[in-house]
Protein backbone atom coordinates (compact mmCIF):
# COMPACT_ATOMS: atom_id res chain seq x y z
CA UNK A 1 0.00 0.00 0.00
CA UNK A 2 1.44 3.13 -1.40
CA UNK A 3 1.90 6.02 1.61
CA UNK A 4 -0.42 8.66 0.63
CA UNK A 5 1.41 12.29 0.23
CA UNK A 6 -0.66 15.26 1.65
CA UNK A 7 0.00 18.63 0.50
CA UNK A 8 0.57 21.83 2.70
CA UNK A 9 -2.84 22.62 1.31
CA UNK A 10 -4.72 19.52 2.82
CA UNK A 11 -3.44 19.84 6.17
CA UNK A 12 -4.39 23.29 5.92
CA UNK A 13 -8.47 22.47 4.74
CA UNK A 14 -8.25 19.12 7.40
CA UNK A 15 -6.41 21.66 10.29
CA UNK A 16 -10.03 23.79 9.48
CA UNK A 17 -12.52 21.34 9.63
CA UNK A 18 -10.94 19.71 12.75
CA UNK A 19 -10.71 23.67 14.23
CA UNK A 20 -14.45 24.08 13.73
CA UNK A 21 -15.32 21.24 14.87
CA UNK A 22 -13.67 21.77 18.38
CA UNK A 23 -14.48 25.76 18.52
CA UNK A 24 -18.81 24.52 18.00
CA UNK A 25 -17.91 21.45 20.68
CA UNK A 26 -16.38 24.21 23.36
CA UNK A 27 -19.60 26.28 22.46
CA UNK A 28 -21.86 23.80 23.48
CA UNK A 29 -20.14 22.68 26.73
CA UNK A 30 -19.38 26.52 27.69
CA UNK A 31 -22.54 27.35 26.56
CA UNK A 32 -24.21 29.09 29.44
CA UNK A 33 -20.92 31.00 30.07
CA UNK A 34 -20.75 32.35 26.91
CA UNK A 35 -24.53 33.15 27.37
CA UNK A 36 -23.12 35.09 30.33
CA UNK A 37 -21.21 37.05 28.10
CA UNK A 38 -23.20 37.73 25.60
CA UNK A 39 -25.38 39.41 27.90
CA UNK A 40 -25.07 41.70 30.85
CA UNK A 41 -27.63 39.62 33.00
CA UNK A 42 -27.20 38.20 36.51
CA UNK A 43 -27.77 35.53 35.61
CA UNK A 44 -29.00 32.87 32.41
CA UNK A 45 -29.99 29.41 33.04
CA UNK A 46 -30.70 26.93 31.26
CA UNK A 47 -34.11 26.01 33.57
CA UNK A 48 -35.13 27.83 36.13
CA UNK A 49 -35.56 25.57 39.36
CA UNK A 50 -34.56 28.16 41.93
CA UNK A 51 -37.70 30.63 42.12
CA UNK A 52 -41.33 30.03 43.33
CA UNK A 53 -41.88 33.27 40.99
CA UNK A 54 -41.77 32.74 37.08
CA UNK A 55 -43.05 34.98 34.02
CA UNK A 56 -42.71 33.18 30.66
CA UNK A 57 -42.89 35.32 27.31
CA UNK A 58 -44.10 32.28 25.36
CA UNK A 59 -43.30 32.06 21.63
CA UNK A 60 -46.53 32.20 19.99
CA UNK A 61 -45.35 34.52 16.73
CA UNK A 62 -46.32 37.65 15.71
CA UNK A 63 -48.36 37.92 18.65
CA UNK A 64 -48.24 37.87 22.53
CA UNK A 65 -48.98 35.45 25.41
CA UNK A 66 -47.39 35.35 29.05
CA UNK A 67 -47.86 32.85 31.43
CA UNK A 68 -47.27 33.89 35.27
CA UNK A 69 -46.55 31.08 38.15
CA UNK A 70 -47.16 32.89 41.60
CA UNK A 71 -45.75 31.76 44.65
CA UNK A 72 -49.39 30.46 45.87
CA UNK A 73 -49.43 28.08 42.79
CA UNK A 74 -51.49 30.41 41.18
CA UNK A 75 -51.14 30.70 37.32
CA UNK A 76 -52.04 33.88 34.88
CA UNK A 77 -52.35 33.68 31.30
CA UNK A 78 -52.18 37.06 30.13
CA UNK A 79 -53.21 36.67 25.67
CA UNK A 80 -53.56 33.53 23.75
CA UNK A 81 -51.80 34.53 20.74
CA UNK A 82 -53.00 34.10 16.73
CA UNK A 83 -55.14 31.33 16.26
CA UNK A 84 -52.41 29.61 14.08
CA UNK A 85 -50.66 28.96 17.55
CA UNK A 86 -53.27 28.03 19.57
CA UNK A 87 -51.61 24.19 19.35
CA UNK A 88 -48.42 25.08 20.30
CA UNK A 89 -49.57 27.16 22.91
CA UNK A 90 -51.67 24.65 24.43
CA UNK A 91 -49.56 22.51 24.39
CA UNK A 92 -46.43 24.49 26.57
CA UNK A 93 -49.52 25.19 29.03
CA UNK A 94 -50.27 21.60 29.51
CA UNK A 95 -45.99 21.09 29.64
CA UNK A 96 -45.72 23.64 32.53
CA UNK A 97 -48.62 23.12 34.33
CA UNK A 98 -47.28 19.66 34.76
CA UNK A 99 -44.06 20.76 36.15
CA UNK A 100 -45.82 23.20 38.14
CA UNK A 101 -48.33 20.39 39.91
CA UNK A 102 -51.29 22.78 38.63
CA UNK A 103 -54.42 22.00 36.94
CA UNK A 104 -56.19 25.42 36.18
CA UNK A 105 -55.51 28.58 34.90
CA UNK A 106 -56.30 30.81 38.17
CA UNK A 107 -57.01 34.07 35.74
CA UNK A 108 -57.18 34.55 31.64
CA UNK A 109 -56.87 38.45 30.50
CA UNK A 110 -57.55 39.15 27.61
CA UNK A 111 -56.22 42.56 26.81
CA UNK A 112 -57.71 43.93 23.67
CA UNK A 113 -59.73 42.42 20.73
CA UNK A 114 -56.61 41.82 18.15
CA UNK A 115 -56.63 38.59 16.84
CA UNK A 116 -52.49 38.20 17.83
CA UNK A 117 -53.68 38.36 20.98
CA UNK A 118 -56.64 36.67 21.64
CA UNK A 119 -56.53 34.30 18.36
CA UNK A 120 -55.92 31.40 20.75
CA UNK A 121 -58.54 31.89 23.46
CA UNK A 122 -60.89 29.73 22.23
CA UNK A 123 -58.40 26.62 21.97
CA UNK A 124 -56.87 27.28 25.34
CA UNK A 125 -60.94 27.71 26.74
CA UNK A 126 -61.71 24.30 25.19
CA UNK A 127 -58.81 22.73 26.43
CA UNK A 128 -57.61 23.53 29.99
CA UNK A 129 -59.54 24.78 32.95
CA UNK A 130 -59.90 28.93 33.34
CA UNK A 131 -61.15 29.80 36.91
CA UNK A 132 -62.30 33.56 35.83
CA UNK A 133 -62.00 35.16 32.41
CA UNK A 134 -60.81 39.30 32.37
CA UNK A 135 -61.74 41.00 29.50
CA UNK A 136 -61.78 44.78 28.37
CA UNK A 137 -64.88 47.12 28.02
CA UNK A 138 -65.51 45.99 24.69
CA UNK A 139 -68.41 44.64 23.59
CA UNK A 140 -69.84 42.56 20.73
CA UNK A 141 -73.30 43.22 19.33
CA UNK A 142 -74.73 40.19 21.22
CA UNK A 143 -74.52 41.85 24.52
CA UNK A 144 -76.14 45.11 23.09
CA UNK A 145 -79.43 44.16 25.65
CA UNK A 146 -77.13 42.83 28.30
CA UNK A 147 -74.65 45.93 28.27
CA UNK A 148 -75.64 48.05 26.12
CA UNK A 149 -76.72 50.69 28.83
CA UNK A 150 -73.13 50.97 29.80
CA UNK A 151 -71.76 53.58 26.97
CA UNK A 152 -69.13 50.83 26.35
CA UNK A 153 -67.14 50.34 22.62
CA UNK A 154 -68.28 47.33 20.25
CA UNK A 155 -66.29 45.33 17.81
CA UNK A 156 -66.72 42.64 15.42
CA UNK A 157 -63.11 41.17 15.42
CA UNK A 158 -63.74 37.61 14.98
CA UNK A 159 -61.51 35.80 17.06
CA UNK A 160 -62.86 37.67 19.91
CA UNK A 161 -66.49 37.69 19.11
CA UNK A 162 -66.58 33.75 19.09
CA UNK A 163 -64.18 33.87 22.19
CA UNK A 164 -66.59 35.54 24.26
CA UNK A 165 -69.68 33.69 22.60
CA UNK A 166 -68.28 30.54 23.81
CA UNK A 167 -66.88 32.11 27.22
CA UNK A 168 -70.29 33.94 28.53
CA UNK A 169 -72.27 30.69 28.58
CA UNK A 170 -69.64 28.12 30.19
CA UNK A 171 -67.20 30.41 32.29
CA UNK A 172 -67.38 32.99 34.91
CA UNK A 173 -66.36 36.22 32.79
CA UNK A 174 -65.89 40.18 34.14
CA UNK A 175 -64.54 43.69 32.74
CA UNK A 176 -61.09 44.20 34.12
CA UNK A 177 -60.77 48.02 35.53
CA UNK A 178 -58.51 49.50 37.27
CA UNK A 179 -58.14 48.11 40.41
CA UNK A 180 -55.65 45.58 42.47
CA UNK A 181 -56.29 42.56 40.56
CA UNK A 182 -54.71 39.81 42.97
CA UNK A 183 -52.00 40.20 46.17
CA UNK A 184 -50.74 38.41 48.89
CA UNK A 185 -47.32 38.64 51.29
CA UNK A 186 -45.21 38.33 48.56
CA UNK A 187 -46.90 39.76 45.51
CA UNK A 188 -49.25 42.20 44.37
CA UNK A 189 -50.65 42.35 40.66
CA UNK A 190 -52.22 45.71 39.92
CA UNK A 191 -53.97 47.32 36.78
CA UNK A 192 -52.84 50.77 36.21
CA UNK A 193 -55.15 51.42 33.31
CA UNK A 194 -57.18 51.64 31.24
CA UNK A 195 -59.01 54.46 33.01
CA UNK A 196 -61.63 55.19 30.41
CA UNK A 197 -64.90 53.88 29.57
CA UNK A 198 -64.45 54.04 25.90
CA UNK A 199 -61.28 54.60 23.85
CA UNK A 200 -63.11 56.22 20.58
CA UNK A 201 -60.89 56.54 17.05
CA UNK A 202 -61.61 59.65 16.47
CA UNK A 203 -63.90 62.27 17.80
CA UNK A 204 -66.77 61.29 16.32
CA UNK A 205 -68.07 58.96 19.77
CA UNK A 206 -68.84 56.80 17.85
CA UNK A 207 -68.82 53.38 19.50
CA UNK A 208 -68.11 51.23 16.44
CA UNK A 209 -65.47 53.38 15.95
CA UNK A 210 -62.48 52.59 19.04
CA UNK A 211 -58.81 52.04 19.39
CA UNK A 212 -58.92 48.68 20.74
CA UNK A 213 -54.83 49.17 21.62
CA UNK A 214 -55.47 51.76 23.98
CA UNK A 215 -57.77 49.45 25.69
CA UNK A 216 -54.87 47.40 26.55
CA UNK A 217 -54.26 47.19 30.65
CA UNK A 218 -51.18 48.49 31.44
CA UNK A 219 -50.22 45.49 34.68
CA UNK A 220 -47.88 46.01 37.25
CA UNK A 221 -46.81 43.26 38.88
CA UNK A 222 -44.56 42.81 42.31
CA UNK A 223 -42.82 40.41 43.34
CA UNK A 224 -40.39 41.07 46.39
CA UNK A 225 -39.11 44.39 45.55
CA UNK A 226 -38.98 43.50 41.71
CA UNK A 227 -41.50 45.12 38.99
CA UNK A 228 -41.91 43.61 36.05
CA UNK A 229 -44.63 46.34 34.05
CA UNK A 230 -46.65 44.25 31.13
CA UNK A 231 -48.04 46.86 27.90
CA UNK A 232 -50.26 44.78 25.62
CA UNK A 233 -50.32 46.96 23.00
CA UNK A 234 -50.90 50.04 24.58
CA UNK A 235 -50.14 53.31 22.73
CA UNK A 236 -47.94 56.83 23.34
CA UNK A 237 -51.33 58.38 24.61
CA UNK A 238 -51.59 55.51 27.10
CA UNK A 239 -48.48 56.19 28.09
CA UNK A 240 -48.94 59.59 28.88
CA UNK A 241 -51.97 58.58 30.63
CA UNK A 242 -50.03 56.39 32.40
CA UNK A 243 -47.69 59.27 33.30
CA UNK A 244 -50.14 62.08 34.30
CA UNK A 245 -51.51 59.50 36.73
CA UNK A 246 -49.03 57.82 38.93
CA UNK A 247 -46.11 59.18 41.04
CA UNK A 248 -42.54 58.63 38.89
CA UNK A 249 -40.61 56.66 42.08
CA UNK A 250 -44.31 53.95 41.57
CA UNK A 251 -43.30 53.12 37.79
CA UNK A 252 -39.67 52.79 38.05
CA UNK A 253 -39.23 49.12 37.10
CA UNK A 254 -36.75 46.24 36.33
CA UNK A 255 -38.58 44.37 33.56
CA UNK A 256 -40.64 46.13 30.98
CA UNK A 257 -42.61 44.05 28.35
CA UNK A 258 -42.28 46.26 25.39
CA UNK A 259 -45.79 47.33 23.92
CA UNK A 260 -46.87 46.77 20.18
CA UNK A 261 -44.24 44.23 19.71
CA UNK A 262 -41.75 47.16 19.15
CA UNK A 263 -43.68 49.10 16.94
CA UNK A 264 -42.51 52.86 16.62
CA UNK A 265 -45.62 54.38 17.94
CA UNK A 266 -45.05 52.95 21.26
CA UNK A 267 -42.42 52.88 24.47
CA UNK A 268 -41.49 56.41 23.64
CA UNK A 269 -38.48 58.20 25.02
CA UNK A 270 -40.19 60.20 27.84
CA UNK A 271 -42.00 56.78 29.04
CA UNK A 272 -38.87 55.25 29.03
CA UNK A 273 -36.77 57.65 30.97
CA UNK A 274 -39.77 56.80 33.74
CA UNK A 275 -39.96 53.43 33.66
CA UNK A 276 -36.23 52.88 33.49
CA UNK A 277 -36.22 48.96 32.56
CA UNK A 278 -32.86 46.90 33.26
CA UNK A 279 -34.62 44.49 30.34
CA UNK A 280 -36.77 44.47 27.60
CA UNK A 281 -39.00 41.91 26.71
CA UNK A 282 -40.52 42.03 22.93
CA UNK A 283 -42.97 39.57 22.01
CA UNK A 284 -42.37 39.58 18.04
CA UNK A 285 -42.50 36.71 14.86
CA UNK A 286 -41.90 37.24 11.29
CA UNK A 287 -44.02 40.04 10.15
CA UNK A 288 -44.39 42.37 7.24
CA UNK A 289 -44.92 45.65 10.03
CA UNK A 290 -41.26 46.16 10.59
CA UNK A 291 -41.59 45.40 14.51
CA UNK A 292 -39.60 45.41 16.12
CA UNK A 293 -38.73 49.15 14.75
CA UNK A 294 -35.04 50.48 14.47
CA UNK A 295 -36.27 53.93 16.46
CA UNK A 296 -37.61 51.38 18.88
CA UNK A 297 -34.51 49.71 19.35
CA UNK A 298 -32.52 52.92 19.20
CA UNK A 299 -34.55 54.69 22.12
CA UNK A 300 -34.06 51.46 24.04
CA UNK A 301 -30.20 51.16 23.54
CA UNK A 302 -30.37 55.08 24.46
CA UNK A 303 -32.17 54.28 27.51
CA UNK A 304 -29.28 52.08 29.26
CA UNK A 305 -31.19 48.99 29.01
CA UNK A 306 -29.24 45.82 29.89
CA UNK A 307 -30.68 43.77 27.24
CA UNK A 308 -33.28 43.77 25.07
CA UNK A 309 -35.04 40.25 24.04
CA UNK A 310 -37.36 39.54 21.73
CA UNK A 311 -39.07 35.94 21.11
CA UNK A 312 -38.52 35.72 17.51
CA UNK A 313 -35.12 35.56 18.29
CA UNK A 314 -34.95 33.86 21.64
CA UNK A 315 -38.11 32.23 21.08
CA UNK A 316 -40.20 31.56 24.92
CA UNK A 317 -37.78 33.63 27.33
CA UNK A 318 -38.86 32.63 31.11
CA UNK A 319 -37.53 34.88 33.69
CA UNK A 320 -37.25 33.99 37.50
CA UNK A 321 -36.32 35.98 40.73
CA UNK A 322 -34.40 34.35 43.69
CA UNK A 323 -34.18 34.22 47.44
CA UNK A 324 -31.67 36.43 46.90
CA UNK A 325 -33.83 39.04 44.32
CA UNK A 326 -31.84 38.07 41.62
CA UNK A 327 -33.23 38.01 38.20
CA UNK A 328 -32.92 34.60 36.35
CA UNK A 329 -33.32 34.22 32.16
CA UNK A 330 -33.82 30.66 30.32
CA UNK A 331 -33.69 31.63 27.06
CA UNK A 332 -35.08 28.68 24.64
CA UNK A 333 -32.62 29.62 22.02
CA UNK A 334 -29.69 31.13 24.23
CA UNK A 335 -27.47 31.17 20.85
CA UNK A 336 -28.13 30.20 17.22
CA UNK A 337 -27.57 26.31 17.93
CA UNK A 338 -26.57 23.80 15.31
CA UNK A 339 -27.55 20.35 15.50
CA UNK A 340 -24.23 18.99 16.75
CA UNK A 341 -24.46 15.39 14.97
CA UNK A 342 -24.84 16.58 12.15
CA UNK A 343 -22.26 19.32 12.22
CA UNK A 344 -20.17 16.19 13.29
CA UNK A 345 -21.35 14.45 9.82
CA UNK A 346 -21.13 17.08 7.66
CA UNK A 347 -17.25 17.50 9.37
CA UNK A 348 -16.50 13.79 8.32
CA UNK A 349 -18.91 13.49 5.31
CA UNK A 350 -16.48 16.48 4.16
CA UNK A 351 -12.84 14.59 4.93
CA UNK A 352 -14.07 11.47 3.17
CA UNK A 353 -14.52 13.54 0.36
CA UNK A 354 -11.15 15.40 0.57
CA UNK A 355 -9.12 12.02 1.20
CA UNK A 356 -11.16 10.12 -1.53
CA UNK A 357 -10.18 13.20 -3.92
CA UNK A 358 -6.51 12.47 -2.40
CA UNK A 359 -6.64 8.97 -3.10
CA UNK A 360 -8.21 9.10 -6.84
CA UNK A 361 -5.40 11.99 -7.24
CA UNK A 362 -2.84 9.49 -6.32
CA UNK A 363 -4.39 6.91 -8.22
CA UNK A 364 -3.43 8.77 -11.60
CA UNK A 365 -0.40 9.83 -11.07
């Protein structure tokens, strides 16, 4: 057997392959220290097992849906998502209420009539237990003889109509307001708005005619010293609402959901120098809207934050807090993973090929 001769340029392309191959196997093993780099967080884990507090921004797509474990054994789901999702969603429910030893949702809030938000409703109604359904001052023309008294909007958004259809004759169902929505010891959930009847489009009061975003509850929730502030989709003016309303010390917070899935319109510079988040949350998926926005992004870079997250490219970020008050991230995709085997293939597929080229080279010599 003839001894094979390998060029200066083969060691060179097998020195690569075998360098690449070591560099993604040290990413994977040093993965969460990397993580740790990558971002200024306390602290990123790969599950969080040391909190009896836990806020997950589940990946649902161009849309949003949060899930919140209190210490009690409590759970909030706060959206559904689009309807497209509802399977997925239900699904991670079912997964964490598992984990959790829980078998109802405590609370469901449904912010605002958008279809990205309450898409999924009807899925998640059908297929887990809901103690007591939220919902905003918005009315579908149904209720006009039930509610209709009340001076309160309408809509005919249909994921929403046949959400509260189904939900009015099977579950116990009120109008969020604003008000202290749960608390205990430890926590304390509160809605800071809306603080309007009716959110109209224009000036016309018409009631057919609303801005179902700035019906949106802006939710503050507590959690030993931590505030975590949640924005459905709620616009500048709510905002400034916000602002007019409540001392500046009250909505200083560590963890801000960003409203509108980063859309320009919202989180604007004077709400942020408020608010003053450490992180951003942005519930986002592939969408033609441009969210999130670069002036979004800018204004939050601008703003100090620590990081900013978004789902679509984290996908379901869940976010703890300690004994110790120290915020915990799991991010599901902490860096753009490879499938290792089959970087390992594709490594070996690729020297076959190189010494079989060697070998056939030698060959016709």
């Amino acid at each position: 057997m003839k001894k094979l001769n390998f060029t200066k340029e083969d060691y060179i392309r097998y020195s690569l392959i075998v360098f690449v191959c070591v560099v993604y196997l040290l990413i994977q093993i040093f993965n969460n220290q990397i993580s740790m780099l990558l971002f200024k967080s306390s602290r990123i884990e790969n599950e969080i097992t040391q909190s009896d507090f836990e806020i997950d921004f589940i990946d649902v797509g161009q849309g949003d849906s949060i899930l919140i474990r209190l210490p009690d054994d409590k759970l909030i789901l706060v959206d559904t998502g689009p309807e497209k999702s509802s399977k997925k969603l239900i699904s991670y429910l079912k997964k964490r209420m598992n984990k959790f030893d829980i078998n109802k949702i405590s609370y469901l809030i449904l912010t605002h009539p958008d279809s990205d938000h309450v898409g999924g409703s009807l899925g998640v109604l059908k297929n887990i237990k809901v103690d007591k359904i939220l919902r905003p001052k918005i009315l579908i023309n149904s209720e006009t003889s039930k509610y209709g008294n009340l001076g309160y909007g309408y809509t005919s958004s249909e994921n929403y109509v046949e959400t509260i259809k189904y939900a009015s004759k099977k579950f116990d169902m009120e109008f969020f307001d604003t008000n202290t929505l749960i608390k205990s010891k430890e926590y304390k959930i509160d809605f800071l708005t809306p603080n309007k009847d009716v959110y109209f489009s224009n000036n016309n009061n018409d009631l057919n005619d609303i801005n179902t975003n700035e019906y949106s509850p802006i939710i503050m929730i507590e959690y030993g010293g931590r505030k975590i502030l949640l924005t459905g989709d709620a616009t500048d003016k709510t905002e400034k609402e916000l602002l007019s309303l409540y001392e500046k010390e009250m909505l200083d917070v560590d963890i801000l959901k960003v409203s509108h899935h980063g859309s320009k319109s919202s989180t604007s510079e004077e709400f942020l120098k408020v608010v003053k988040p450490e992180y951003a949350i942005i519930s986002v998926g592939k969408n033609s809207y441009g969210h999130p926005a670069y002036e979004l992004l800018k204004r939050l870079d601008e703003s100090n934050v620590k990081d900013t997250l978004s789902t679509k490219k984290y996908k379901t970020i869940k976010i703890g807090i300690d004994d110790n008050l120290e915020i915990l991230i799991s991010l599901e995709s902490e860096i753009e993973r490879i499938d290792l085997p089959l970087v390992f293939t594709i490594c070996l597929i690729s020297i076959a090929i190189l010494c079989k080229k060697q070998i056939n080279s030698k060959k016709n010599i």
